[in-house]
Protein backbone atom coordinates (compact mmCIF):
# COMPACT_ATOMS: atom_id res chain seq x y z
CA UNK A 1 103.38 91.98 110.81
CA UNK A 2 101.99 91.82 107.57
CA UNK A 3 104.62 91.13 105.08
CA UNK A 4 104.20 94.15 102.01
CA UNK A 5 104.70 93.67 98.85
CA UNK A 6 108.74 93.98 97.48
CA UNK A 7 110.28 96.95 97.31
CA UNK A 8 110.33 97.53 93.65
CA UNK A 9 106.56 97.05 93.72
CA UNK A 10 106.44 100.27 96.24
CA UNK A 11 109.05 101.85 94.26
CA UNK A 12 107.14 101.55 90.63
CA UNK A 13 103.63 102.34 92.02
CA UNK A 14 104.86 105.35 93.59
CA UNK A 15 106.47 106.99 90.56
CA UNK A 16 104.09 105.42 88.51
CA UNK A 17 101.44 107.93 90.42
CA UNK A 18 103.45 111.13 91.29
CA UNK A 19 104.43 110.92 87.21
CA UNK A 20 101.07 110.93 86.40
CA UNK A 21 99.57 113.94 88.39
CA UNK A 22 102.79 115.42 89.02
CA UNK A 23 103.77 115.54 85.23
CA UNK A 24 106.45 118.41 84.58
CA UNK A 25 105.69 120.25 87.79
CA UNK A 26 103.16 120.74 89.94
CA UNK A 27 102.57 124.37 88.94
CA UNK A 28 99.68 125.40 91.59
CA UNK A 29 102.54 125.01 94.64
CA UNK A 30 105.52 126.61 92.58
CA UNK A 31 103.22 129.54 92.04
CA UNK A 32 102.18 129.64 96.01
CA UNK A 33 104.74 128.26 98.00
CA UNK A 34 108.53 129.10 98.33
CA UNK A 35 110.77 126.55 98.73
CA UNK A 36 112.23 127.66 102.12
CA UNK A 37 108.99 127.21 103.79
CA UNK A 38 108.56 123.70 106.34
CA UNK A 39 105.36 122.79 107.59
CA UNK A 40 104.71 119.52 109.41
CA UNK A 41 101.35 117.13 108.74
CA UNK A 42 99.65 113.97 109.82
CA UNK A 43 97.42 111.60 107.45
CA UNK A 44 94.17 110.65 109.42
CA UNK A 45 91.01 108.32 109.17
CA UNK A 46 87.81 110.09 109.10
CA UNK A 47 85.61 107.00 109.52
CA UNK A 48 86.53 103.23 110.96
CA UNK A 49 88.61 101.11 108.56
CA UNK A 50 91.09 98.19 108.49
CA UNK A 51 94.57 100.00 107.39
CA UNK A 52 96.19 99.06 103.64
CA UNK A 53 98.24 100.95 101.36
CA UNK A 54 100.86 102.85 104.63
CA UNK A 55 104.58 101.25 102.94
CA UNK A 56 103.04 102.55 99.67
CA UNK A 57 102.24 106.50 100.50
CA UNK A 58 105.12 106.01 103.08
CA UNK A 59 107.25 105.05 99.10
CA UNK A 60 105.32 107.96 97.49
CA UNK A 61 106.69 110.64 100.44
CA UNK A 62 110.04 109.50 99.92
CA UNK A 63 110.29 108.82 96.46
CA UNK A 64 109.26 112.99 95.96
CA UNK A 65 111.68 114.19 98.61
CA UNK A 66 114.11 112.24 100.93
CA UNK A 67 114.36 115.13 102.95
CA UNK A 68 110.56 114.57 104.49
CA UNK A 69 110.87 112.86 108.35
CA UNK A 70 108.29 110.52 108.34
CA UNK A 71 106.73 108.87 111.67
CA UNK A 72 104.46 105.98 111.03
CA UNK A 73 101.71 105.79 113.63
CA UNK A 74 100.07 102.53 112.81
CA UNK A 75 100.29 99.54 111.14
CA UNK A 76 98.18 97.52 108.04
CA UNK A 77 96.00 95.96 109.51
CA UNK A 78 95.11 97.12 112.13
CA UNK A 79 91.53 98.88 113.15
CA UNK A 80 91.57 102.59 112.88
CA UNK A 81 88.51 104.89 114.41
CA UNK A 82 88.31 108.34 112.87
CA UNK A 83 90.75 110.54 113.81
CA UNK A 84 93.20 108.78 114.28
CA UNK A 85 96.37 109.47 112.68
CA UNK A 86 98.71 106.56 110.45
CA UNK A 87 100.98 108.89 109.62
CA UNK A 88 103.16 112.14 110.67
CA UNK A 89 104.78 114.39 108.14
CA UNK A 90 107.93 117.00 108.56
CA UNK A 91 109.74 118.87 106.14
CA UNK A 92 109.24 121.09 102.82
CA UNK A 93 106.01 122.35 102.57
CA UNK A 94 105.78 122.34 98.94
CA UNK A 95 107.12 119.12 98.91
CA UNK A 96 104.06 117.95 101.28
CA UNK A 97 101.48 119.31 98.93
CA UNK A 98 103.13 117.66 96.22
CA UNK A 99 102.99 114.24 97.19
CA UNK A 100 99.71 114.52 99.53
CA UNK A 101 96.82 113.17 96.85
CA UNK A 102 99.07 109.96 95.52
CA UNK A 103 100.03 109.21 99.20
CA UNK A 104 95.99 109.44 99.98
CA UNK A 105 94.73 107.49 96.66
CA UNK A 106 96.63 104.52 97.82
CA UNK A 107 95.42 104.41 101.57
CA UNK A 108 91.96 105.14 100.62
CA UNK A 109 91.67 102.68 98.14
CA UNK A 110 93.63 99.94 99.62
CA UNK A 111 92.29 100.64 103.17
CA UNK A 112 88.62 100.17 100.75
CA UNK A 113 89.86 96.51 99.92
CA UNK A 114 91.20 95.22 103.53
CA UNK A 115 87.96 96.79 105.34
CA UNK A 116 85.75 94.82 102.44
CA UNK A 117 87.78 91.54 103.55
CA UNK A 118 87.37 92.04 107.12
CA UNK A 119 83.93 91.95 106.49
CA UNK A 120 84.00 88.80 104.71
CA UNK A 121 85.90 87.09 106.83
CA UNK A 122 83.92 87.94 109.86
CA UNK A 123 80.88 86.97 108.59
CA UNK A 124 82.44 83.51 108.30
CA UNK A 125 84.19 83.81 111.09
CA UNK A 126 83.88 79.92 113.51
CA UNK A 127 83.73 77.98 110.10
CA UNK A 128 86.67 76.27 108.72
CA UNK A 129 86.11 78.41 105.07
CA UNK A 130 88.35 81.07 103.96
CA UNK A 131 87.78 83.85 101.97
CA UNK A 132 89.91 84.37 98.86
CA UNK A 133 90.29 86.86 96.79
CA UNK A 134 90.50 86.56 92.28
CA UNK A 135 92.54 88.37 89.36
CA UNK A 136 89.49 91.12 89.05
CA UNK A 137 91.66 93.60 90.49
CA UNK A 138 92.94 96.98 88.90
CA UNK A 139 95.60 96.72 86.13
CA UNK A 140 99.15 97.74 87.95
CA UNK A 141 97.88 97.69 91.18
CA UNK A 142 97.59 93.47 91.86
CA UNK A 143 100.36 92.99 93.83
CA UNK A 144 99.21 96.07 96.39
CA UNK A 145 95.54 94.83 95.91
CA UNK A 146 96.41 91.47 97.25
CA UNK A 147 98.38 92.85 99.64
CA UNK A 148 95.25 94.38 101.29
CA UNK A 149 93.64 91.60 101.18
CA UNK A 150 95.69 90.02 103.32
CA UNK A 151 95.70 92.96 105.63
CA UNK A 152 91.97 92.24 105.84
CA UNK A 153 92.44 88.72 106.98
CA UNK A 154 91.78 87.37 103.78
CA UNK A 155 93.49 84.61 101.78
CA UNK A 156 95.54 85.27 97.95
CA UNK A 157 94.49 83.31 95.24
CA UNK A 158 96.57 82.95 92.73
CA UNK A 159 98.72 85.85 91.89
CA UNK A 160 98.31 85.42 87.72
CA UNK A 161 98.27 83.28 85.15
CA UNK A 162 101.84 81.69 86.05
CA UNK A 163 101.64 80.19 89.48
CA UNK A 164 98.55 78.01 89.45
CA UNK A 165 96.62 76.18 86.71
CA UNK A 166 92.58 76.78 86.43
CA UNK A 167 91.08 74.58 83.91
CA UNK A 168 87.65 76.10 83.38
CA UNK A 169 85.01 75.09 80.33
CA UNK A 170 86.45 77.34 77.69
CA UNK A 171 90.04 75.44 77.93
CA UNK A 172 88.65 72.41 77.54
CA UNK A 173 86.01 73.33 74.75
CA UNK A 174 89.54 74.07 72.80
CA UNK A 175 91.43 71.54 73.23
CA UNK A 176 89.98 70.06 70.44
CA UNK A 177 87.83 67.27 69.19
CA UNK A 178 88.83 63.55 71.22
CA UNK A 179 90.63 65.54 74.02
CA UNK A 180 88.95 64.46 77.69
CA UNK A 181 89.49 66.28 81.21
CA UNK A 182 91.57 63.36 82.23
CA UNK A 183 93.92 64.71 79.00
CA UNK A 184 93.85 68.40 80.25
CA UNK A 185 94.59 67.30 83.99
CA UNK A 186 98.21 64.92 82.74
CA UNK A 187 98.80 67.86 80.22
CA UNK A 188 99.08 70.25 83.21
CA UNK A 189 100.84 67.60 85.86
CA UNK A 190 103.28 67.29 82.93
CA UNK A 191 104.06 71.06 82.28
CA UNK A 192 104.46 71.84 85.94
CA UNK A 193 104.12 69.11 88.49
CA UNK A 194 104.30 71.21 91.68
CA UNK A 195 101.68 73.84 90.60
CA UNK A 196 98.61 73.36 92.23
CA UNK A 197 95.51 72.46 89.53
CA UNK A 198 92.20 73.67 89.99
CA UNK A 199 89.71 72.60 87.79
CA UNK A 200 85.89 73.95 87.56
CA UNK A 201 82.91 72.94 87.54
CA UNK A 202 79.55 73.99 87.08
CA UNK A 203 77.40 70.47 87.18
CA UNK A 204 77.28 67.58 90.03
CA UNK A 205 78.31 65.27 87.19
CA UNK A 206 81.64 67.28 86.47
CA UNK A 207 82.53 66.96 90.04
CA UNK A 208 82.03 63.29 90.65
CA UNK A 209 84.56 62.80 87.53
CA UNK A 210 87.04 65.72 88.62
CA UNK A 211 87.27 64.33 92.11
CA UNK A 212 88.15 61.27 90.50
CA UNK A 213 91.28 62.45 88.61
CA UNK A 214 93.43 63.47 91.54
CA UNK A 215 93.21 67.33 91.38
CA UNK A 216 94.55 70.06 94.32
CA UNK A 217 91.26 72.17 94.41
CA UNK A 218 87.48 71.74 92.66
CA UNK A 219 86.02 75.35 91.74
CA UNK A 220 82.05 75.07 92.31
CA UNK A 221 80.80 77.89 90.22
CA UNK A 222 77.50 79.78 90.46
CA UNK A 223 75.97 76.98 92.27
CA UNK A 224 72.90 77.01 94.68
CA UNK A 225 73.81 76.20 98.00
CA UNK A 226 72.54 72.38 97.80
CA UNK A 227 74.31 71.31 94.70
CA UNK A 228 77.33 73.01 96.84
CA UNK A 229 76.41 71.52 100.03
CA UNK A 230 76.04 67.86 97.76
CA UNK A 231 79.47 68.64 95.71
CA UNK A 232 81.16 68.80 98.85
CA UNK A 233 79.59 65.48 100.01
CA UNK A 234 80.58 63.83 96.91
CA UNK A 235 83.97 65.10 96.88
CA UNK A 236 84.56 63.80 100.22
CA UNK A 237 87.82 65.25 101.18
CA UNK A 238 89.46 63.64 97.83
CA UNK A 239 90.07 67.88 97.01
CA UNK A 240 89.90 70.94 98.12
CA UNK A 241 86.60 72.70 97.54
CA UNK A 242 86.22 76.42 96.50
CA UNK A 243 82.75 78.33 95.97
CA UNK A 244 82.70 80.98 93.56
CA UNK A 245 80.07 83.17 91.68
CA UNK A 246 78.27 86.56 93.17
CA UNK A 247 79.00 85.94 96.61
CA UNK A 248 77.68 88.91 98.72
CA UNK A 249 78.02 89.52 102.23
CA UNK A 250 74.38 88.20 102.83
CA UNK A 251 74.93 84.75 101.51
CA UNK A 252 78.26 84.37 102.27
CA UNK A 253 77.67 82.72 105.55
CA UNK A 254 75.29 80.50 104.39
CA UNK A 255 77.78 79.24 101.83
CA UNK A 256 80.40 78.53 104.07
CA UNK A 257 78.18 76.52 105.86
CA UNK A 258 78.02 74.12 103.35
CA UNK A 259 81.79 72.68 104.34
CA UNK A 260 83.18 74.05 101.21
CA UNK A 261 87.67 75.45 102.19
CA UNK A 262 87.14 78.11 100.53
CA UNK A 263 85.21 81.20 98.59
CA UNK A 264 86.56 83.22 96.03
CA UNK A 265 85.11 87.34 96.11
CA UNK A 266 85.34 89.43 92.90
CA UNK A 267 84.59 92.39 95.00
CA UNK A 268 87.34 92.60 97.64
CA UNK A 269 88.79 94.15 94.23
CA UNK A 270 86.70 95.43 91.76
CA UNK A 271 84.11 97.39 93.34
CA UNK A 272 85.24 98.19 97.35
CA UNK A 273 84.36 101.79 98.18
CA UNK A 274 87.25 103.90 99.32
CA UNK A 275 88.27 105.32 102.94
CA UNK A 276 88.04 108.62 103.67
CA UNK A 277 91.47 109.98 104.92
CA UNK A 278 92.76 113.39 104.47
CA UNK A 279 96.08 115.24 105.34
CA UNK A 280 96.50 118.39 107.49
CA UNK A 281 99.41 120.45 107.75
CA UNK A 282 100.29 123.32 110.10
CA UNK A 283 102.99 125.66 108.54
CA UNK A 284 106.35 125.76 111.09
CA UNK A 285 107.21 129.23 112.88
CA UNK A 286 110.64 130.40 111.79
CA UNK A 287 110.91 127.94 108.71
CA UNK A 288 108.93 130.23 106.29
C-alpha cells in the first residue's frame, strides 16, 4: 500500500475545497432537496487510469458529513477500466451533492498525475533510470501531487526548498566576486551535513569539476543525449546522475539509455490532463 500523505494534509485540502465552492451554503440543494431525503452513490472511471487522490475525496465526504457510510472499492494505484467504481456512497442526499465536485476535482486531477507517471515509467521500464518528479506542481496541492506520483510508480524529488540542496548557476553567479563551486559545495556540507547536494550543470567542463568535489547527485540540464551519454562516462559512478530539461514521452527512453539514475519531469505536475470520473446516485425508497 501506498503510504498517503498525513492526515492534516487530507484534512486542510478538504476544507480548503468544500470552503471554497461551498462558501455560506450551497444554495442550489437547500432550495431542491430536504434534508430527510437518503440516496446512496458510487464514484466511477469513465476511461482507463492509474488511481490518485481516493484518502483525499474519501477526507472531503467526511469532513462535510460524518454521517455518510463510505465503502472504498479500490486502491491508489491500482489500474482502473471504465466503469469501474473506487468508491460507494450512503447517506444524506443533500449532503452527497454537496461534497460530490471537490471529492471528483481531486481524483480527476490526481488520477491525471499517477496515469502521466505510469507512462513514464513504462517507457523506461528494463533500465536502471527512474523517473522523478520537480517543485512545478500546483500551489497547496504538493504534498497530494507527489503523492500521485508515487501512485504512478514514480520517484519524489525533493519535497521543497528545505530537505535537499540544488546549487544551480544563478546561486553561484551570487555568491559574489572570488567565491568558487568548491566554496558553495563546503558552505552547504557545513549548514546541513546529512542533506543530500545536488549541483547542476549545463557544460561537460562543469561536470568533470563537480564530480570532483564529492557531491550526492550531478543535475545534467537541457543536454543532448551525447554530452549526457559522455557526462555519465566522465562521472563514472563518483555521483549520482539526473537528466533534466523537456523530457517528453518520445525521448524519454532514449535518455535513459544513456546510464543516467535518474530523470526529472516537469509535467507529471504542471500540465497532466485530468480523468474523467463522475458520481451517480439513486435516491433510497422510504428515506425521502
Amino acid at each position: 500500500m501506498i503510504q498517503p500523505p498525513e492526515p492534516a494534509i487530507l484534512r486542510e485540502a478538504a476544507a480548503r475545497a468544500l470552503g471554497e465552492d461551498r462558501g455560506p451554503a450551497d444554495i442550489t440543494t437547500l432550495a431542491c432537496v430536504k434534508p430527510e431525503v437518503h440516496a446512496s452513490a458510487r464514484i466511477f472511471a469513465k476511461e482507463t487510469c492509474v488511481l490518485a487522490g481516493l484518502p483525499v475525496a474519501v477526507q472531503v465526504l467526511r469532513e462535510l458529513d460524518p454521517e455518510l457510510v463510505l465503502t472504498e472499492r479500490a486502491q491508489d494505484g491500482s489500474t482502473l477500466g471504465a466503469g469501474d467504481t473506487v468508491l460507494e456512497i450512503r447517506g444524506p442526499a443533500a449532503s452527497i451533492l454537496t461534497a460530490e465536485r471537490c471529492a471528483l476535482n481531486f481524483l480527476q486531477q490526481l488520477s491525471g498525475v499517477a496515469t502521466e507517471t505510469r507512462r513514464y515509467v513504462e517507457a523506461v521500464a528494463g533500465t536502471k533510470t527512474r523517473i522523478l518528479d520537480t517543485r512545478k506542481t500546483v500551489p497547496g496541492l504538493r504534498a497530494l501531487q507527489k503523492y500521485a506520483v508515487r501512485c504512478g510508480g514514480g520517484t519524489n524529488h525533493r519535497s521543497g526548498l528545505y530537505d535537499r540542496f540544488l546549487v544551480k548557476d544563478n546561486h553561484l553567479a551570487l555568491m559574489g566576486v572570488g567565491r568558487t563551486l568548491a566554496d558553495a559545495v563546503a558552505a552547504a556540507r557545513k549548514l546541513d551535513p546529512e542533506a543530500l547536494l545536488e549541483v547542476e550543470a549545463d557544460r561537460l567542463d562543469q561536470v568533470a569539476e563537480i564530480a570532483a568535489l564529492g557531491v550526492d547527485i550531478i543535475l545534467l540540464d537541457n543536454m543532448t543525449l551525447e554530452e549526457t551519454r559522455a557526462c555519465v562516462e566522465l562521472i563514472a559512478g563518483r555521483a549520482l546522475t539526473e537528466a533534466s530539461g523537456n523530457m517528453t514521452l518520445d525521448r524519454v527512453r532514449a535518455v535513459a539509455a544513456t546510464g543516467v539514475d535518474f530523470i526529472s519531469v516537469g509535467a507529471l505536475t504542471h500540465s497532466v490532463r485530468a480523468i474523467d470520473f463522475s458520481l451517480e446516485m439513486t435516491p433510497e425508497r422510504g428515506r425521502a
